[in-house]
PDB file of N, CA and C in Angstrom:
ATOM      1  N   UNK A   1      23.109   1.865  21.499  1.00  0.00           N
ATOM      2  CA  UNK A   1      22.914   0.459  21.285  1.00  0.00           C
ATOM      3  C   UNK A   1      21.599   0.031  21.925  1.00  0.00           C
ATOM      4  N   UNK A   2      21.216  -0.801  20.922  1.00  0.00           N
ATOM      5  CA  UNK A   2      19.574  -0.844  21.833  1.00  0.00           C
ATOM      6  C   UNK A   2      19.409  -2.276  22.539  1.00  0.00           C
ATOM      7  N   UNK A   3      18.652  -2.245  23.713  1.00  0.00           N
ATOM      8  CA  UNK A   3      18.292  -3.573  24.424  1.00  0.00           C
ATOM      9  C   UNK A   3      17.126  -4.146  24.440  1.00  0.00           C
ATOM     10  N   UNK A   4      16.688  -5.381  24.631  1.00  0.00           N
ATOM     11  CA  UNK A   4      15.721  -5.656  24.616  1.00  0.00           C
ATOM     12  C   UNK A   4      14.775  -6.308  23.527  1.00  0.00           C
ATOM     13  N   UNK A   5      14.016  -6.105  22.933  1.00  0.00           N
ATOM     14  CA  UNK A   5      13.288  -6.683  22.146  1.00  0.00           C
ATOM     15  C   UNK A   5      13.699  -6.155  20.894  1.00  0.00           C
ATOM     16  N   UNK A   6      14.481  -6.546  20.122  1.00  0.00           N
ATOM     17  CA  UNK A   6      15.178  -6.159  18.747  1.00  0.00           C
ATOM     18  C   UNK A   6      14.490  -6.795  17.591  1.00  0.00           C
ATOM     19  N   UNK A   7      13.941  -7.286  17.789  1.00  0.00           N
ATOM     20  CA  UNK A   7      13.029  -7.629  15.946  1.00  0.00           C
ATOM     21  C   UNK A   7      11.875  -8.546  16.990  1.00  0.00           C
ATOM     22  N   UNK A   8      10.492  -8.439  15.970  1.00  0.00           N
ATOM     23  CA  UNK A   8       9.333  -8.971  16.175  1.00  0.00           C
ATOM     24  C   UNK A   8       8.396  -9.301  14.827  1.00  0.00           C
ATOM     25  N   UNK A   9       8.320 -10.403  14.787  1.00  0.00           N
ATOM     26  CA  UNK A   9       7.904 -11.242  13.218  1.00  0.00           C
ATOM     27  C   UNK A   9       6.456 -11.920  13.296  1.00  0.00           C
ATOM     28  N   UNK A  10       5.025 -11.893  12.701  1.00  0.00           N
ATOM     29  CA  UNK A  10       4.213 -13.137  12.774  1.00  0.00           C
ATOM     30  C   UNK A  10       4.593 -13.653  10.999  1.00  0.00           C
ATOM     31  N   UNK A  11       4.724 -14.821  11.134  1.00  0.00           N
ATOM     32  CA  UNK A  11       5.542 -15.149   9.837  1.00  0.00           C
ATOM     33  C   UNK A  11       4.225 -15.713   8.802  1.00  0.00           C
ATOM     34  N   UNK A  12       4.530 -15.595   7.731  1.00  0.00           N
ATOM     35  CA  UNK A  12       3.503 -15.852   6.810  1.00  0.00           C
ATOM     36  C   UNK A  12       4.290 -17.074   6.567  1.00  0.00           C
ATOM     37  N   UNK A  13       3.160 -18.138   5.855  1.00  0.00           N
ATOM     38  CA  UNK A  13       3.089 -19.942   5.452  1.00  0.00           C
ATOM     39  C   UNK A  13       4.386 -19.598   4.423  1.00  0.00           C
ATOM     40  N   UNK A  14       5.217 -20.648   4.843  1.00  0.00           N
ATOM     41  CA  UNK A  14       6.123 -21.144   3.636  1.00  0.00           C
ATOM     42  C   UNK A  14       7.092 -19.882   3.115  1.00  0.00           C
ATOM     43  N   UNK A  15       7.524 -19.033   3.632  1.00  0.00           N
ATOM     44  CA  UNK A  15       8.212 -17.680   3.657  1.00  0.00           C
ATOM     45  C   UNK A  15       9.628 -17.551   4.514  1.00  0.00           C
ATOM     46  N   UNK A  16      10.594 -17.405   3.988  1.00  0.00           N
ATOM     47  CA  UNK A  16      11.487 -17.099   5.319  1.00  0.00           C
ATOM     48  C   UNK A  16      11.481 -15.015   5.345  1.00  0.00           C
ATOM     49  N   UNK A  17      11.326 -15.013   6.751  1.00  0.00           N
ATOM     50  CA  UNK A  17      11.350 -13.787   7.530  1.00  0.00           C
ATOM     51  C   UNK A  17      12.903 -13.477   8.113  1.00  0.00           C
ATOM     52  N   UNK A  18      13.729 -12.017   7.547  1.00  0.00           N
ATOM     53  CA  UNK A  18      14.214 -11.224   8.150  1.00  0.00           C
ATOM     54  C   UNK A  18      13.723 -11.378   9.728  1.00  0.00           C
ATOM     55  N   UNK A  19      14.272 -11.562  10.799  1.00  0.00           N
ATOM     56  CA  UNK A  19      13.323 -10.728  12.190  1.00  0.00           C
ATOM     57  C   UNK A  19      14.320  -9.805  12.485  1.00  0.00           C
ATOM     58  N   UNK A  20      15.682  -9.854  12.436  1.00  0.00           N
ATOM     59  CA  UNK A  20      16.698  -8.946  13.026  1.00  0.00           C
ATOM     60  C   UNK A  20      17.811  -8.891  12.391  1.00  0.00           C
ATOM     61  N   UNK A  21      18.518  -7.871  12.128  1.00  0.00           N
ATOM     62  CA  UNK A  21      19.973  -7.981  11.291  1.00  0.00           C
ATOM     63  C   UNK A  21      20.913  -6.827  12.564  1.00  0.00           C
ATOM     64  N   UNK A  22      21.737  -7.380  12.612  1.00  0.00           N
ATOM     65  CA  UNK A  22      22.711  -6.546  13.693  1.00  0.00           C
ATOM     66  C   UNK A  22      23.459  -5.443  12.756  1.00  0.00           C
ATOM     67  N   UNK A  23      23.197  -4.380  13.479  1.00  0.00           N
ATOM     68  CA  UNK A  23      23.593  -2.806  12.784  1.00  0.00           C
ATOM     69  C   UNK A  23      25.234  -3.315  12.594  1.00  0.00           C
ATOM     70  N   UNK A  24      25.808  -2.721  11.526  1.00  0.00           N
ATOM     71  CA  UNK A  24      27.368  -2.712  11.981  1.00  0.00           C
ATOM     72  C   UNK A  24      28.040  -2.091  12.634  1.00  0.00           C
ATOM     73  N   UNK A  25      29.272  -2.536  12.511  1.00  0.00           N
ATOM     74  CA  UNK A  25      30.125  -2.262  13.836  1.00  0.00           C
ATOM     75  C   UNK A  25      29.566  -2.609  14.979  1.00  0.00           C
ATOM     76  N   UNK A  26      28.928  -3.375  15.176  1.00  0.00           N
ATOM     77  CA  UNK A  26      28.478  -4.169  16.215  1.00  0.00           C
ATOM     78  C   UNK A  26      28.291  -5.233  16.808  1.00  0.00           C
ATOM     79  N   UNK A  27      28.067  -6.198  17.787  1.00  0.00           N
ATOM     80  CA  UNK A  27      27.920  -7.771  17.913  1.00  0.00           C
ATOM     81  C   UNK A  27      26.402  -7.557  18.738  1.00  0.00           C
ATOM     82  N   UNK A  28      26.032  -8.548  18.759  1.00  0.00           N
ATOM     83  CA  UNK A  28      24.706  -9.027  19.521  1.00  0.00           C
ATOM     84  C   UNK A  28      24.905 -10.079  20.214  1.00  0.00           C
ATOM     85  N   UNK A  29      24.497 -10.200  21.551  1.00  0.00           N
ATOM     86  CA  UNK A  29      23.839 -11.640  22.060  1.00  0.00           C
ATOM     87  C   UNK A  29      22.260 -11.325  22.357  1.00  0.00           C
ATOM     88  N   UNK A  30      21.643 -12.654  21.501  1.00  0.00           N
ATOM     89  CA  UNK A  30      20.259 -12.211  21.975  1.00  0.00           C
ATOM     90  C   UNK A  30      19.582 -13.926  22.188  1.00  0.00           C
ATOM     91  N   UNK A  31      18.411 -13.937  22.529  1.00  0.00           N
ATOM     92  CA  UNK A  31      17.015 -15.130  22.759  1.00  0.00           C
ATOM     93  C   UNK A  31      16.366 -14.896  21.468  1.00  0.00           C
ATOM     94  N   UNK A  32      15.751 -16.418  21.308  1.00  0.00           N
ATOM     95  CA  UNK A  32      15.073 -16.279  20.196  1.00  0.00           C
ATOM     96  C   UNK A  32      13.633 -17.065  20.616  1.00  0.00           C
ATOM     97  N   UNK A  33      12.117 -16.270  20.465  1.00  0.00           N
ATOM     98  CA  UNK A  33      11.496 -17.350  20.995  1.00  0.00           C
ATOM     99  C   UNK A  33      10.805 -17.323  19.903  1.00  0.00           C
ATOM    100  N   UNK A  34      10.020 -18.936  19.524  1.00  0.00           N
ATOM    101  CA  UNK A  34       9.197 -19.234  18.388  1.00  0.00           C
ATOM    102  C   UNK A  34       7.975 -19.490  18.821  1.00  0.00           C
ATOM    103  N   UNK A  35       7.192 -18.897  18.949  1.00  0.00           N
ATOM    104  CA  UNK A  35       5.521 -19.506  19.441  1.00  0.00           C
ATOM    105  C   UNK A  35       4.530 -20.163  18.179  1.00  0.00           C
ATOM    106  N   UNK A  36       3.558 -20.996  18.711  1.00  0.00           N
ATOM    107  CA  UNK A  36       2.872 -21.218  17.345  1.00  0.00           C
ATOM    108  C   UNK A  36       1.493 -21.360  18.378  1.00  0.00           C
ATOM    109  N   UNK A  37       0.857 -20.167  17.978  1.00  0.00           N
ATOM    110  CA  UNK A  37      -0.983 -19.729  18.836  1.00  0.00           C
ATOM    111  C   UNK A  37      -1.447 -20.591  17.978  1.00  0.00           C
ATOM    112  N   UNK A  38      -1.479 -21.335  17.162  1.00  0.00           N
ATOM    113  CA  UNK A  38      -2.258 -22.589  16.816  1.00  0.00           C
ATOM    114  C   UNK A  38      -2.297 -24.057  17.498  1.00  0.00           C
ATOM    115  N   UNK A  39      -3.786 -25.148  17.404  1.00  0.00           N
ATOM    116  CA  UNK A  39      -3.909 -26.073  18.172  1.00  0.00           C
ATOM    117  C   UNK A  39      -2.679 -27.481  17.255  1.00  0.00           C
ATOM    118  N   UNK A  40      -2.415 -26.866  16.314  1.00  0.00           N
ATOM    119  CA  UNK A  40      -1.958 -27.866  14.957  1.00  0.00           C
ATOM    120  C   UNK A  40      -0.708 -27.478  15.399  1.00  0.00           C
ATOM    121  N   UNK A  41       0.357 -28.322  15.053  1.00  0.00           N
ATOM    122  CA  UNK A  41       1.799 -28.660  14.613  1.00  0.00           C
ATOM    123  C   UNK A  41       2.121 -27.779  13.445  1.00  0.00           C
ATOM    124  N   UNK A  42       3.588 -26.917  13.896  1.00  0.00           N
ATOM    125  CA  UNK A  42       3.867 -26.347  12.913  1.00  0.00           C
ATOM    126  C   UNK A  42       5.448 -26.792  12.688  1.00  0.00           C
ATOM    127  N   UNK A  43       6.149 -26.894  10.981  1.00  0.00           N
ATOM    128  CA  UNK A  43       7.231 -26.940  11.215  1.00  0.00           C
ATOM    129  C   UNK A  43       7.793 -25.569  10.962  1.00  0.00           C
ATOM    130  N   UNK A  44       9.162 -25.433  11.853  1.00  0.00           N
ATOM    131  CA  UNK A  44      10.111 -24.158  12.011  1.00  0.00           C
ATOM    132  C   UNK A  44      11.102 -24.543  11.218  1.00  0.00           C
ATOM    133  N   UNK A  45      11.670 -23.211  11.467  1.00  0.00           N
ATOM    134  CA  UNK A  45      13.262 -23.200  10.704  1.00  0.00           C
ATOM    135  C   UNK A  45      13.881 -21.893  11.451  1.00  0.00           C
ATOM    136  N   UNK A  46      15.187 -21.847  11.971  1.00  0.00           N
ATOM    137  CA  UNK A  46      15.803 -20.798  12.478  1.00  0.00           C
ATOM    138  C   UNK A  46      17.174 -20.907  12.103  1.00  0.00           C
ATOM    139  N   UNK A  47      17.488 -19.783  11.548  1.00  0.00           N
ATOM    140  CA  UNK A  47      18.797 -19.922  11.076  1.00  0.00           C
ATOM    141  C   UNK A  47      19.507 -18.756  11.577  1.00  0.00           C
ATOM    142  N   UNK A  48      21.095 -18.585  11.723  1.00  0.00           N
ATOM    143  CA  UNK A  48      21.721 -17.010  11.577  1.00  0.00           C
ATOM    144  C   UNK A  48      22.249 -16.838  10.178  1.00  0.00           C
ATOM    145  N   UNK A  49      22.092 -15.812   9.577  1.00  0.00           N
ATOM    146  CA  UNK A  49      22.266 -16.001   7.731  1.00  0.00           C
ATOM    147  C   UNK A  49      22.773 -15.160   7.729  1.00  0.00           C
ATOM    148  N   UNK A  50      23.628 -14.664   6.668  1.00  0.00           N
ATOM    149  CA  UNK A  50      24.650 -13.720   6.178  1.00  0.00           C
ATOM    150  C   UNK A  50      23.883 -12.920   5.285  1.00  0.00           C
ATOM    151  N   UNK A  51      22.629 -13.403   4.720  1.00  0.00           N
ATOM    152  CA  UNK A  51      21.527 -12.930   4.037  1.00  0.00           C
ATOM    153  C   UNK A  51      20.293 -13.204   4.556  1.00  0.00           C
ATOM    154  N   UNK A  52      19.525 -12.876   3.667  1.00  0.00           N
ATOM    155  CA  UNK A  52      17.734 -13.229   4.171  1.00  0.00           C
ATOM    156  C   UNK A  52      17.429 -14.698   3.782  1.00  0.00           C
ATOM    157  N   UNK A  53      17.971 -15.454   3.021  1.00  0.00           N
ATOM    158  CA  UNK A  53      18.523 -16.794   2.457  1.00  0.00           C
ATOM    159  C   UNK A  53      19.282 -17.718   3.214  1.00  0.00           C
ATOM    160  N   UNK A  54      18.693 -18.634   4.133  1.00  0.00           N
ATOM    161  CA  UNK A  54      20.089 -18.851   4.882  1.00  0.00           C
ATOM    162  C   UNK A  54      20.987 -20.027   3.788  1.00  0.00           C
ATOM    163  N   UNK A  55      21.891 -20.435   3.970  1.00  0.00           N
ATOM    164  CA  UNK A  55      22.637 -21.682   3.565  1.00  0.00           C
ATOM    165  C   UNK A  55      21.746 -22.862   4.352  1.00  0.00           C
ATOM    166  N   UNK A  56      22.584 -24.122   4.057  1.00  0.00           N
ATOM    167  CA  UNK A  56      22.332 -25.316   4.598  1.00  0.00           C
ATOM    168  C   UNK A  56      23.175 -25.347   5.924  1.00  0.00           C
ATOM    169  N   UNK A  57      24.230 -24.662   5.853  1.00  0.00           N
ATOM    170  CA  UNK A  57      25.059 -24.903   7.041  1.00  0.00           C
ATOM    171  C   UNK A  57      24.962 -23.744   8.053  1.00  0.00           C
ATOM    172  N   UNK A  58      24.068 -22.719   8.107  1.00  0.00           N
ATOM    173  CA  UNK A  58      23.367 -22.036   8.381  1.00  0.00           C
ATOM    174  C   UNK A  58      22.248 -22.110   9.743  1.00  0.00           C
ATOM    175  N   UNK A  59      21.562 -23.661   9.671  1.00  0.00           N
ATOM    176  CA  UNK A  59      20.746 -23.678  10.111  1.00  0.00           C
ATOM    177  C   UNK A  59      20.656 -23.792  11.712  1.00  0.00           C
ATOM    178  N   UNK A  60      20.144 -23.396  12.886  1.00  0.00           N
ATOM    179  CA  UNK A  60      20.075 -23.830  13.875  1.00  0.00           C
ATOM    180  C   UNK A  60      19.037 -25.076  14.133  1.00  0.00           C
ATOM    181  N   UNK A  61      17.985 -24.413  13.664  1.00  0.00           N
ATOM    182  CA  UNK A  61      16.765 -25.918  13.643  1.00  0.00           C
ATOM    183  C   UNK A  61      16.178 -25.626  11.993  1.00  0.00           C
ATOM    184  N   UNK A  62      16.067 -27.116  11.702  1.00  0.00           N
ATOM    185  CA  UNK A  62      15.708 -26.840  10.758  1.00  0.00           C
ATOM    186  C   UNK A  62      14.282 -28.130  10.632  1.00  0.00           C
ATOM    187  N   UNK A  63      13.365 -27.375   9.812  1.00  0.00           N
ATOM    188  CA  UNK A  63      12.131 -28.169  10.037  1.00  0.00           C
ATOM    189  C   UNK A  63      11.589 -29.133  11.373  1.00  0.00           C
ATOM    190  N   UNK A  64      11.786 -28.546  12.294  1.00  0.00           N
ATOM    191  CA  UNK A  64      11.770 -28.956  14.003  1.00  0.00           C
ATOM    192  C   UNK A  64      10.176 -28.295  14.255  1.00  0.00           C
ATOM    193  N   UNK A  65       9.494 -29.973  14.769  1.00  0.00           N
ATOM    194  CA  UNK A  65       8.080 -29.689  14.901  1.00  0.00           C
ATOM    195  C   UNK A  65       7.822 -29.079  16.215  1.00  0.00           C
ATOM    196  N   UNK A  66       6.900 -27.766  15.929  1.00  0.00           N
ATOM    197  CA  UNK A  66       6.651 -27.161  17.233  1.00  0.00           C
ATOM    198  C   UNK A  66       5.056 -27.545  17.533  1.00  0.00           C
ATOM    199  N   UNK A  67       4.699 -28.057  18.412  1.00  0.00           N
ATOM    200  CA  UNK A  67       3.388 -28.422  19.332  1.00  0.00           C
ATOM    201  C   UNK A  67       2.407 -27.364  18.681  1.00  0.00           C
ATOM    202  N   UNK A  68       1.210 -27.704  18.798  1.00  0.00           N
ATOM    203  CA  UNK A  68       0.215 -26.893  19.040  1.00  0.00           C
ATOM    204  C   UNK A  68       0.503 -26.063  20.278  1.00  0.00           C
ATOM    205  N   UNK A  69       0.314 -24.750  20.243  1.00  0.00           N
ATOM    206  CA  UNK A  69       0.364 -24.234  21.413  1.00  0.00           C
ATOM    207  C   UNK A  69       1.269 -24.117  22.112  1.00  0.00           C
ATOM    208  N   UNK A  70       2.403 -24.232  21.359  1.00  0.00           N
ATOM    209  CA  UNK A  70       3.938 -24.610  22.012  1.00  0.00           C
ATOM    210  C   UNK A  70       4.927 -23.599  21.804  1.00  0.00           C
ATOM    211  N   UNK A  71       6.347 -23.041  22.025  1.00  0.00           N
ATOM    212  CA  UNK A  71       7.571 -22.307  21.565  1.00  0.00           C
ATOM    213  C   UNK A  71       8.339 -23.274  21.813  1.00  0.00           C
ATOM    214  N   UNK A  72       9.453 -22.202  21.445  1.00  0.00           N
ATOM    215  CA  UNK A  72      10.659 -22.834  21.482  1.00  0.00           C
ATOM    216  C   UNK A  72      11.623 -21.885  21.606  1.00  0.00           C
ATOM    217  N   UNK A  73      12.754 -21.887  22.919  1.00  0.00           N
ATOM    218  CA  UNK A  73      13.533 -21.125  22.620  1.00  0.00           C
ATOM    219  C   UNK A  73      14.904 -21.170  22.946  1.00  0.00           C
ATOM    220  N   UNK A  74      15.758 -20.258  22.195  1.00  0.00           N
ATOM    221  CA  UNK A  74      17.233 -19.969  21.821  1.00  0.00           C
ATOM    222  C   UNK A  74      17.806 -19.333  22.700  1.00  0.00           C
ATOM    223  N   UNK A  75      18.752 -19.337  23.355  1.00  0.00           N
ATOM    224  CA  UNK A  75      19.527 -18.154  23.846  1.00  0.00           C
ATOM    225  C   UNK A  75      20.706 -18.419  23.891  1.00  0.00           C
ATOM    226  N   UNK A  76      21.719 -17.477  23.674  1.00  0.00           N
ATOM    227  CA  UNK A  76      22.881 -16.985  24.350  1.00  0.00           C
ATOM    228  C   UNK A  76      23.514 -17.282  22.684  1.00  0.00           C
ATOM    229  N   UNK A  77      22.813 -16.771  21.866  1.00  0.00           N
ATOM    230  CA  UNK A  77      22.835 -16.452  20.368  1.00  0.00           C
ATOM    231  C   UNK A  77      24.097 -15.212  20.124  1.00  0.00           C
ATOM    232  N   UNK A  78      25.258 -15.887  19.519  1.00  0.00           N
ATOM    233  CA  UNK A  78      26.390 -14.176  19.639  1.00  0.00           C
ATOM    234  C   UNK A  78      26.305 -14.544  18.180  1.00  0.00           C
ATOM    235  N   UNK A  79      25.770 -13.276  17.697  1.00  0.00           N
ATOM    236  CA  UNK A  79      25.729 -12.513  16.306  1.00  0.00           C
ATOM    237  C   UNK A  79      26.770 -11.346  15.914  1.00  0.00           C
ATOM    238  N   UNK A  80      27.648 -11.872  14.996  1.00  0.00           N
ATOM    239  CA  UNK A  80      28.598 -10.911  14.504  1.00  0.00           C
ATOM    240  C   UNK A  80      27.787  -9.614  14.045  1.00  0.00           C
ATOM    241  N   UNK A  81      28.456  -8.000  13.131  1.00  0.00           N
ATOM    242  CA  UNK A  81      27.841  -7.170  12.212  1.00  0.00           C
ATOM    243  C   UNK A  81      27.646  -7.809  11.287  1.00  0.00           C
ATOM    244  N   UNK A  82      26.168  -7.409  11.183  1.00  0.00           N
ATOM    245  CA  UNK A  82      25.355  -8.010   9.740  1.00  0.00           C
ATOM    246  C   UNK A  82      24.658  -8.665   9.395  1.00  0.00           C
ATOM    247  N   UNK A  83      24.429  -9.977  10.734  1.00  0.00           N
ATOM    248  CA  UNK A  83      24.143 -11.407  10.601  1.00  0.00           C
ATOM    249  C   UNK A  83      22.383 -10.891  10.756  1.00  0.00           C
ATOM    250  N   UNK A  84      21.973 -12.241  10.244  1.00  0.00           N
ATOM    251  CA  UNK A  84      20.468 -11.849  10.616  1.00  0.00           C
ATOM    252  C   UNK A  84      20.287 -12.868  11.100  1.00  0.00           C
ATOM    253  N   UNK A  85      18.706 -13.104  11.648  1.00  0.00           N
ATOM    254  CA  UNK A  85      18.064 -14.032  12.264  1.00  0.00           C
ATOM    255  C   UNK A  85      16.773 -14.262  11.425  1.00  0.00           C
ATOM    256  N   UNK A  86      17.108 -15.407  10.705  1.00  0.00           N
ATOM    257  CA  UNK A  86      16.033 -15.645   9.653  1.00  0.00           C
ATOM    258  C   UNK A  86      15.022 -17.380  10.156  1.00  0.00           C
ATOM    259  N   UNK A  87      13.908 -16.753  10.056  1.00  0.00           N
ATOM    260  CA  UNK A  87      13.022 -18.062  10.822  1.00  0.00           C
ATOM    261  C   UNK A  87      11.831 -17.942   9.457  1.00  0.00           C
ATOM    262  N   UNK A  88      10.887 -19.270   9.472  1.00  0.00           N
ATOM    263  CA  UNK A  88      10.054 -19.648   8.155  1.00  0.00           C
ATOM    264  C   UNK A  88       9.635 -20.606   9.268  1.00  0.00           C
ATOM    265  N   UNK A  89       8.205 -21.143   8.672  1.00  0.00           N
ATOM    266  CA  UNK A  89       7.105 -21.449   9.234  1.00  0.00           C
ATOM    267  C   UNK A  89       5.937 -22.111   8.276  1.00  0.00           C
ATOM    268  N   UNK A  90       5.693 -23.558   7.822  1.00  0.00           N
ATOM    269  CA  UNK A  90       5.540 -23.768   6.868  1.00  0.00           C
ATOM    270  C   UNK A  90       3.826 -23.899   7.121  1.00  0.00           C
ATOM    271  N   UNK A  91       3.371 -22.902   7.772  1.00  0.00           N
ATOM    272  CA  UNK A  91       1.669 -22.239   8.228  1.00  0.00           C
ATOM    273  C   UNK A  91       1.733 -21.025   8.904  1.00  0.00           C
ATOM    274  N   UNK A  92       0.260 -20.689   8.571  1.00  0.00           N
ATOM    275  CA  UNK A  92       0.299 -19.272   9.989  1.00  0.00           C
ATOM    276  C   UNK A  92       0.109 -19.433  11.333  1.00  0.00           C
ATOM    277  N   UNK A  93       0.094 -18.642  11.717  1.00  0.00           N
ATOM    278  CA  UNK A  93      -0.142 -18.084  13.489  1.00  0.00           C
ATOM    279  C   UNK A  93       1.073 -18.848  14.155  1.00  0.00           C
ATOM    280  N   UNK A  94       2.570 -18.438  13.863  1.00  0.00           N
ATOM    281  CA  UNK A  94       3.164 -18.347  13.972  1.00  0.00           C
ATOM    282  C   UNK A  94       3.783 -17.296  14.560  1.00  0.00           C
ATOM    283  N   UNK A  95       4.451 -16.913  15.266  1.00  0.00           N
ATOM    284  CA  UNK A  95       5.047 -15.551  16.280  1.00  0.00           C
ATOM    285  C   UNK A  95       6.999 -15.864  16.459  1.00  0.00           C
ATOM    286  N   UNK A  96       7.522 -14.671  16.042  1.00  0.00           N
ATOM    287  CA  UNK A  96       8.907 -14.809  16.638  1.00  0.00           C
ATOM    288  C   UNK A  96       9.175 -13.701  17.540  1.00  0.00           C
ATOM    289  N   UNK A  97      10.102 -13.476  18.552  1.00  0.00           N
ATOM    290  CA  UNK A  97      10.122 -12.549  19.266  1.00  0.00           C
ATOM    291  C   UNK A  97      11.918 -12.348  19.164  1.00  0.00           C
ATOM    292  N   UNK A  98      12.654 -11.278  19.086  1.00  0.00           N
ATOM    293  CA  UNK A  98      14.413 -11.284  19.026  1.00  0.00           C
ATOM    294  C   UNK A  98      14.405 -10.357  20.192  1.00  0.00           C
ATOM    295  N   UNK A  99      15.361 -11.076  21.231  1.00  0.00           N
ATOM    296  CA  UNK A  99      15.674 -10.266  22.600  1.00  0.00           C
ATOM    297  C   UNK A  99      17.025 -10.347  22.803  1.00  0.00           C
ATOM    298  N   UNK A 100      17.356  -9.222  23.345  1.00  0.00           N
ATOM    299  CA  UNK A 100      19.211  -8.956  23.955  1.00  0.00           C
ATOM    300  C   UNK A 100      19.233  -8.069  23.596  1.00  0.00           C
ATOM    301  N   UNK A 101      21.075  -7.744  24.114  1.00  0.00           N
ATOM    302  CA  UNK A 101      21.599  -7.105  23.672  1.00  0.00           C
ATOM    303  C   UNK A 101      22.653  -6.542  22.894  1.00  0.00           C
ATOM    304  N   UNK A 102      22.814  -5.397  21.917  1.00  0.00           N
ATOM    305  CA  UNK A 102      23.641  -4.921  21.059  1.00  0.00           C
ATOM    306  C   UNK A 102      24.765  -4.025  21.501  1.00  0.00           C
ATOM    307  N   UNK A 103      26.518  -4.357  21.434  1.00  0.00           N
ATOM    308  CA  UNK A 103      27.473  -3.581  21.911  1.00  0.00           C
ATOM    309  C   UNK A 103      28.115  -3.614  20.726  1.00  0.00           C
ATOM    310  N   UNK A 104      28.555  -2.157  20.620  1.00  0.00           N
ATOM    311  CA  UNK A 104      29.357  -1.497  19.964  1.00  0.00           C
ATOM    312  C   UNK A 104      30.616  -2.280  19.747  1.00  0.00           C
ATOM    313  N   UNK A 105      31.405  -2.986  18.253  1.00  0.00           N
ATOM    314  CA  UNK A 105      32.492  -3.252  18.429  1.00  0.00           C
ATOM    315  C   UNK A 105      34.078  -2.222  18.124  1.00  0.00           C
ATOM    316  N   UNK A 106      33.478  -0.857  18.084  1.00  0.00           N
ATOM    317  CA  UNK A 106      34.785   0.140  18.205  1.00  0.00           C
ATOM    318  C   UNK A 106      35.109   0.865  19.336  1.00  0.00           C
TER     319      UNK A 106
END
């Protein structure tokens, strides 16, 4: 089971990004951080999705303005097998980082 930095994303404009999908038979708790290395306002989106698609009811933040020069972050995120962590970014220089850890559920 691996620890630590589990998915790493710079997200392209107007795209939602895969960053992490939990192996099965497994759960996750992990952090989620959103950086934006630009001086401009970016809007986010972070969801946990059952696909690369999230739903509407899906969303953790959704279109939530991040600062120039700013993050934002998640933790204590418990991800069933399968779930992903899908984030979009409606510009570049955008950064996601997925941290924790993954335990075996057998």
């Amino acid at each position: 089971m691996a620890t630590g930095i589990l998915g790493t994303a710079d997200l392209a404009a107007a795209a939602n990004a895969t960053v992490y999908t939990v192996p099965a038979d497994t759960f996750s708790v992990v952090t989620v951080n959103i950086t934006n290395r630009n001086s401009a306002s970016r809007d986010i989106r972070l969801a946990v999705s059952a696909t690369g698609t999230p739903t509407n009811a899906e969303y953790l933040e959704y279109d939530t303005e991040l600062l120039g020069n700013g993050s934002l972050e998640r933790g204590g995120i418990v991800l069933d097998a399968t779930k992903n962590i899908v984030c979009y970014s409606n510009s570049t220089d955008v950064n996601v980082v997925v941290y924790g850890i993954e335990t075996a559920t057998t």
